[in-house]
Protein backbone atom coordinates (compact mmCIF):
# COMPACT_ATOMS: atom_id res chain seq x y z
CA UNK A 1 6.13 -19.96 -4.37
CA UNK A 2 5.63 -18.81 -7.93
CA UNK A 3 5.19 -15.95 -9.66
CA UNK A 4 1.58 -15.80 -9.43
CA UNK A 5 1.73 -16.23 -6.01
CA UNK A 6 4.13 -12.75 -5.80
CA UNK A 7 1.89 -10.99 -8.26
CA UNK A 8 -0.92 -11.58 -5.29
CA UNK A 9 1.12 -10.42 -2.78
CA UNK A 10 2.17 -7.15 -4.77
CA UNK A 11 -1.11 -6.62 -5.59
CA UNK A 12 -2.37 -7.11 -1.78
CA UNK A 13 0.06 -4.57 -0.64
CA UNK A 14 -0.01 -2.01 -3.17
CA UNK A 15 -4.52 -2.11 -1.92
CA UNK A 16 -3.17 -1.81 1.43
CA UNK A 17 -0.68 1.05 1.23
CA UNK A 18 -3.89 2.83 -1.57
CA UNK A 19 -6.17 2.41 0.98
CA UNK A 20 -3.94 3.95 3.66
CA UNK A 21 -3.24 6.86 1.42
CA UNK A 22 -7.05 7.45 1.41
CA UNK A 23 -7.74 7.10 5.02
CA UNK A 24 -4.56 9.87 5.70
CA UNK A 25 -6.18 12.20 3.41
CA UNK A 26 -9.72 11.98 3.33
CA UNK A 27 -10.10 10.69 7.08
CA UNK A 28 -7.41 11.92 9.78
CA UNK A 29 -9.95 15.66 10.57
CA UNK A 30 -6.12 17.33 11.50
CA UNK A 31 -5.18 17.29 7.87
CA UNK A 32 -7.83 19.23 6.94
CA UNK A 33 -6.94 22.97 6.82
CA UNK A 34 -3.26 22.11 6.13
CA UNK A 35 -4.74 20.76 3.25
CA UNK A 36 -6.70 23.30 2.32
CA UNK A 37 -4.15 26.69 2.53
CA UNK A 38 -2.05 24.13 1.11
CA UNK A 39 -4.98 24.32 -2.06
CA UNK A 40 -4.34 27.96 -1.69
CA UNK A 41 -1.16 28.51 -2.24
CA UNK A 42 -1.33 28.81 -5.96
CA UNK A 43 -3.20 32.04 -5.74
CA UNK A 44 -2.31 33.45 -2.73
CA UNK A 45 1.14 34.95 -4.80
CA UNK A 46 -0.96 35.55 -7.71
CA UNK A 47 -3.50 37.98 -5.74
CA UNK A 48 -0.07 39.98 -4.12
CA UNK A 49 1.41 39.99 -7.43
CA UNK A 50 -1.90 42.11 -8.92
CA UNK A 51 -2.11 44.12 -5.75
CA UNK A 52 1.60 45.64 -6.45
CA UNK A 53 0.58 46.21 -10.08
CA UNK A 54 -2.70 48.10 -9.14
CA UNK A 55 -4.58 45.06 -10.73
CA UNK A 56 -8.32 43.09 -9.65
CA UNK A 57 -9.04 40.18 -10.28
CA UNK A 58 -9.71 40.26 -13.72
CA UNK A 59 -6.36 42.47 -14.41
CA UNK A 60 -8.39 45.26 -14.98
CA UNK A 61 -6.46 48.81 -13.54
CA UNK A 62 -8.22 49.59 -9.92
CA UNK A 63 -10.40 52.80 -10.21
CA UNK A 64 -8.26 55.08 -8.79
């Protein structure tokens, strides 16, 4: 066994373990809305934080 040979083998399981990665995500239909509110999350804090202040979206004041 050589180097080469290891190189194929690393580069066998590293397709393996991408392609596994891919099926998880994209294919297994329970990940699916855990993923998206996961996608969510960024603005869900964002859209309390301009409720407190009186905000809209836009940070415009709410017509009172």
């Amino acid at each position: 066994m050589d180097i080469n040979d290891l190189r194929a083998i690393v580069t066998v399981v590293s397709l393996l373990t991408f392609l596994g990665v891919v099926w998880w995500a994209y294919g297994v239909k329970s990940n699916k809305k855990r993923f998206e509110e996961a996608a969510m999350l960024p603005f869900s804090d964002e859209e309390a934080d301009w409720a407190e202040l009186g905000l809209d979206r836009n940070g415009k004041r709410k017509a009172s």
